[in-house]
Structures are given as structure tokens and as C-alpha cells.
C-alpha atoms as a PDB file:
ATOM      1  CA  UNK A   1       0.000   0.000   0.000  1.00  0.00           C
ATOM      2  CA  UNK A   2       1.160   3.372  -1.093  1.00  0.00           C
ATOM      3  CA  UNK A   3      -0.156   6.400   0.519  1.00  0.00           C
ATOM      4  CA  UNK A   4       0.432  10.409  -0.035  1.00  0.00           C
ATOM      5  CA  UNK A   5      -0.321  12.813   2.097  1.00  0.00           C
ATOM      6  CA  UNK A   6      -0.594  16.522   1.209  1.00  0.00           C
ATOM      7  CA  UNK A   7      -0.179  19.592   3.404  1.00  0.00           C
ATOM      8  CA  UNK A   8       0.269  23.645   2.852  1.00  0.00           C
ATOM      9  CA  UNK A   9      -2.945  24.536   1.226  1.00  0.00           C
ATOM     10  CA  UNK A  10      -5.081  27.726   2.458  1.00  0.00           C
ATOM     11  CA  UNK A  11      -5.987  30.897   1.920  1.00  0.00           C
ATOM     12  CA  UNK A  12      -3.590  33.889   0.884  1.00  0.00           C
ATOM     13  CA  UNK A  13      -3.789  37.378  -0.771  1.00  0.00           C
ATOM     14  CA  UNK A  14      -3.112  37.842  -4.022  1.00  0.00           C
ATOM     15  CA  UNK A  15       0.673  38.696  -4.626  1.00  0.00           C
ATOM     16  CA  UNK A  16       1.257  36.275  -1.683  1.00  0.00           C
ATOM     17  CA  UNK A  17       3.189  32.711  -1.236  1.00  0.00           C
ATOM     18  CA  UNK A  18       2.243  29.337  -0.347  1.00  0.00           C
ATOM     19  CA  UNK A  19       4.586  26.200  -0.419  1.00  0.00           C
ATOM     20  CA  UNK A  20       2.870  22.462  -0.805  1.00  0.00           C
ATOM     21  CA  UNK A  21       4.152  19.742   0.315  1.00  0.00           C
ATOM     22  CA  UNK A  22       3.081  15.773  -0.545  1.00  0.00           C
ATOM     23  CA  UNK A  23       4.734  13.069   1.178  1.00  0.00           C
ATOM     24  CA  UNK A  24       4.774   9.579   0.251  1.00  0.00           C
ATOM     25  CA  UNK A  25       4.810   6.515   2.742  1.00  0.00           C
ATOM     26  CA  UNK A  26       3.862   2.667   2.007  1.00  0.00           C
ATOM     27  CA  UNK A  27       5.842  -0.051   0.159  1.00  0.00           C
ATOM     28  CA  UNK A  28       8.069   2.380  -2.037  1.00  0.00           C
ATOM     29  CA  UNK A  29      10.782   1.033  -3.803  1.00  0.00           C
ATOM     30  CA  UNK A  30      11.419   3.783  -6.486  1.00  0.00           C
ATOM     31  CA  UNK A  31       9.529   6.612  -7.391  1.00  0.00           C
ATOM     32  CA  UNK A  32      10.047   8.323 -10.534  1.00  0.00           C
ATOM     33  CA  UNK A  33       7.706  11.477 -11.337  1.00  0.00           C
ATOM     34  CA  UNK A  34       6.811  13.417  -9.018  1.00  0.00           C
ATOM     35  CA  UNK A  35       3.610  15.752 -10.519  1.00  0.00           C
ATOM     36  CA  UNK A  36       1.225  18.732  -9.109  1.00  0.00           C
ATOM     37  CA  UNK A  37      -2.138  18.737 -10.671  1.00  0.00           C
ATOM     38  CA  UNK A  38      -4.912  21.327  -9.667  1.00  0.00           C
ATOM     39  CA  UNK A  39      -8.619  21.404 -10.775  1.00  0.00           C
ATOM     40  CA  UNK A  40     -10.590  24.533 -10.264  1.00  0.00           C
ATOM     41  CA  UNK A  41     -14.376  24.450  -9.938  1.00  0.00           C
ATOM     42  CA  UNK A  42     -16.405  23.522 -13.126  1.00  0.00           C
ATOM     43  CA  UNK A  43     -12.874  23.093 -15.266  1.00  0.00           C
ATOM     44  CA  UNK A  44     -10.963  20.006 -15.954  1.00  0.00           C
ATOM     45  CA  UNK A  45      -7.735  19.049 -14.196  1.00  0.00           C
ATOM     46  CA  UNK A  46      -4.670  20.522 -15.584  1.00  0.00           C
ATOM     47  CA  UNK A  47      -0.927  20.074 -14.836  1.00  0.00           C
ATOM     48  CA  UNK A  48       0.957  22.367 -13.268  1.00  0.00           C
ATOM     49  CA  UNK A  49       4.390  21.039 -13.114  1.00  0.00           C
ATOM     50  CA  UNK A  50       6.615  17.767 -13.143  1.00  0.00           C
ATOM     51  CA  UNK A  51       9.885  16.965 -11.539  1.00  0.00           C
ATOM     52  CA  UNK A  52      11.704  13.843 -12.996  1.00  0.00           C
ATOM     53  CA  UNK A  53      13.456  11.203 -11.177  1.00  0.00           C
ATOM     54  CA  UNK A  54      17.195  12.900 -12.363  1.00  0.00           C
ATOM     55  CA  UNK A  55      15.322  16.120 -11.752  1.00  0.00           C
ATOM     56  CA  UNK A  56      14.639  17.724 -14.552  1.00  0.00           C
ATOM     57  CA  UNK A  57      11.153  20.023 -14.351  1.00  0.00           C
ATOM     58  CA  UNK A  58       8.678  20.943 -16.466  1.00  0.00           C
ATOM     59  CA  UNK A  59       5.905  23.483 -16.273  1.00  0.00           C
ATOM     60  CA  UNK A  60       2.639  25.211 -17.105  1.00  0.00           C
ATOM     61  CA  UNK A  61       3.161  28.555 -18.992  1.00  0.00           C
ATOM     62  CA  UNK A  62       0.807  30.091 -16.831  1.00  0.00           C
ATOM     63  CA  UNK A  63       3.100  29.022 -13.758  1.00  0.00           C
ATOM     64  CA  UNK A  64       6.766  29.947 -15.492  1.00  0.00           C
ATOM     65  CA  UNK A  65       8.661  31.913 -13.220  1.00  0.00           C
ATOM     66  CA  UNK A  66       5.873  31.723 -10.236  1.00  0.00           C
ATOM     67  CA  UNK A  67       6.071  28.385  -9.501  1.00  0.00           C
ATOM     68  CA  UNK A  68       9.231  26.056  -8.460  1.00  0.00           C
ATOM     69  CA  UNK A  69       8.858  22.019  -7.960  1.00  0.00           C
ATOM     70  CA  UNK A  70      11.280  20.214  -5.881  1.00  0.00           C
ATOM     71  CA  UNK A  71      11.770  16.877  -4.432  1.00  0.00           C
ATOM     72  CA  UNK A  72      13.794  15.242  -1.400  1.00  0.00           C
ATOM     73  CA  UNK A  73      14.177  11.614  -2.100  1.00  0.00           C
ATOM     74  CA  UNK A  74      15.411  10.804   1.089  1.00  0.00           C
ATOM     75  CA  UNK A  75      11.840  12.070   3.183  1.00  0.00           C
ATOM     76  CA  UNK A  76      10.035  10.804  -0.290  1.00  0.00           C
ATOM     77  CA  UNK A  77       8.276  14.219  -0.521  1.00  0.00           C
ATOM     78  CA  UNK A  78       7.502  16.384  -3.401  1.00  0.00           C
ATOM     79  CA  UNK A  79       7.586  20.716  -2.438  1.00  0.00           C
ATOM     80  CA  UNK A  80       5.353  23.501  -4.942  1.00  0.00           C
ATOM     81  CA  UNK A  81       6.346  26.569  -3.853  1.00  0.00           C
ATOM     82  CA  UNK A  82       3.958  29.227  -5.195  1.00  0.00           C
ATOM     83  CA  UNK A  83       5.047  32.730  -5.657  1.00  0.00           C
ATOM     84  CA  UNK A  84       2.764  35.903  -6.819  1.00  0.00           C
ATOM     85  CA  UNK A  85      -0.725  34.034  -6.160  1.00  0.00           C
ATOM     86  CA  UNK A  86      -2.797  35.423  -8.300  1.00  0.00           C
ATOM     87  CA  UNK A  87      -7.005  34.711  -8.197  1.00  0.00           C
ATOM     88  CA  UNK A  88      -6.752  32.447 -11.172  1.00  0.00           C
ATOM     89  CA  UNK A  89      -4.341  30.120  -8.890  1.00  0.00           C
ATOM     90  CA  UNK A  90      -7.771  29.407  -6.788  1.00  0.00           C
ATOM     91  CA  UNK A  91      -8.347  25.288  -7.130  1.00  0.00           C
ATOM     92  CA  UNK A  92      -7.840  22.059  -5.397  1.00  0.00           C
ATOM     93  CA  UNK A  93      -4.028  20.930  -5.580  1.00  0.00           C
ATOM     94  CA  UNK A  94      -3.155  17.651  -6.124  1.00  0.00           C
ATOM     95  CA  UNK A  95       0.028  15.800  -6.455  1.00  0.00           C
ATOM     96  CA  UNK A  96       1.160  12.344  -8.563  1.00  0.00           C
ATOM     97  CA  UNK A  97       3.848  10.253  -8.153  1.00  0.00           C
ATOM     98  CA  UNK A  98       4.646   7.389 -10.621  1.00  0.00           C
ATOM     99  CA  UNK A  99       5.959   4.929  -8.160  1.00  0.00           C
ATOM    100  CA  UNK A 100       7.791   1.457  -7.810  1.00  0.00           C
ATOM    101  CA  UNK A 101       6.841  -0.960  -5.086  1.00  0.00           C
ATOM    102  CA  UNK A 102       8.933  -4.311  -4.471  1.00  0.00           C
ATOM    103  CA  UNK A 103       8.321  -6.710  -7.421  1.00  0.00           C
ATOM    104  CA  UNK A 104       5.499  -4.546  -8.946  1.00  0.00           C
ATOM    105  CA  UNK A 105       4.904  -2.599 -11.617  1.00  0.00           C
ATOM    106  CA  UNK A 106       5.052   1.436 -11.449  1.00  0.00           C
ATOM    107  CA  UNK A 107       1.819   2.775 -10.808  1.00  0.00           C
ATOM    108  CA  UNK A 108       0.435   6.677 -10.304  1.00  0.00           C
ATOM    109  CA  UNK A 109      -0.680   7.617  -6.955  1.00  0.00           C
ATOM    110  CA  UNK A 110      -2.906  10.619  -6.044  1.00  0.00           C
ATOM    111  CA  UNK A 111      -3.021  12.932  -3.173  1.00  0.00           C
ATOM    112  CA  UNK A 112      -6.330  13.342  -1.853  1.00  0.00           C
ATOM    113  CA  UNK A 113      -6.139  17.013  -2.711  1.00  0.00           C
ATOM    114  CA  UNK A 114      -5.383  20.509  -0.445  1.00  0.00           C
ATOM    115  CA  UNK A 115      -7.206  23.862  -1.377  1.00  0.00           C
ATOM    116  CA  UNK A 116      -5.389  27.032  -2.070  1.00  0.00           C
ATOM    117  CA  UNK A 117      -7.453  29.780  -1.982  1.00  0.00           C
ATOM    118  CA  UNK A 118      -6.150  33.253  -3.715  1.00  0.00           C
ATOM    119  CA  UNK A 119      -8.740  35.788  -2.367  1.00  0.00           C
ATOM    120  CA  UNK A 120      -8.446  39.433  -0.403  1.00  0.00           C
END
């Protein structure tokens, strides 16, 4: 059993800073990307970012230069750390890892999801 547990979410001006944090715990062997995901209310989920297993990142135009992914390995946790929170940054975070357990295949695992609210 794999589990991940998110934390950081709530609610900030905009202009302000939040930093997310998912941490993984269960029968982990390897995990390999490490992705945030939001989904704001009537809209589809989108990605926001990716951080490879060497550590290479990816993101969302919309988040270039905002937002910064990072990972520590050793505490199996995935960071977002959100700069210049604008009103459009309002949804439910979620994070995915793509992970290995002992003699099994890789599978994606979800968070169950924090809110960040961008409001004044």
C-alpha cells in the first residue's frame, strides 16, 4: 500500500506565497515522477508542473517563473512553492507520483487534494 499525504494549502492574498508539500509513505521502492495537478471548480484538471526522477522540471506557462517544484528523495516528498498568487491560482491541488513498489509494476498515486485559496 502506497499512501500520499498533502499539506500547505489555504488561503492567501493575491501577490502572496504558499509552499505544498506531498509526502509519500507505504511499500516504495522507487519513485520516478513526481507531478502537481490542480482542478478549479467547473474546469478540468490541468498540470501544473513535473519533476523527474534525475530532476529535470517541467511546467505550465501560466506558472513559469511563479512556480518552483522540488523533491527530497530521502523524506520521499515532493515541495510547490507558489510565488505571486494570483485569483486564477484558486483550485484544489493535487500531487502524482509514478511509483515502484517491491516486485510490482510502477503505478500513479494521487493525493487526496489541499485547497489554495487566492482571495483578499
Amino acid at each position: 500500500q502506497v499512501q500520499l499525504v498533502e499539506s500547505g494549502g489555504g488561503l492567501v492574498q493575491p501577490g502572496g506565497s504558499l509552499r505544498l508539500s506531498c509526502a509519500a509513505s507505504g511499500n516504495i521502492r522507487t519513485i520516478y515522477a513526481m507531478d502537481w495537478y490542480r482542478q478549479a471548480p467547473g474546469q478540468q484538471r490541468e498540470l501544473v508542473a513535473t519533476i523527474t526522477i534525475g530532476g529535470s522540471t517541467t511546467y505550465a506557462d501560466s506558472e513559469k517563473g511563479r512556480f518552483t517544484i522540488s523533491r527530497d528523495d530521502a523524506k520521499k516528498t515532493v515541495y510547490l512553492q507558489m510565488n505571486s498568487l494570483k485569483s486564477e491560482d484558486t483550485a484544489v491541488y493535487y500531487c502524482k507520483m509514478s511509483i515502484k513498489s517491491y516486485g510490482v509494476v510502477v503505478y500513479d498515486y494521487w493525493g487526496q487534494g489541499t485547497q489554495v485559496t487566492v482571495s483578499s
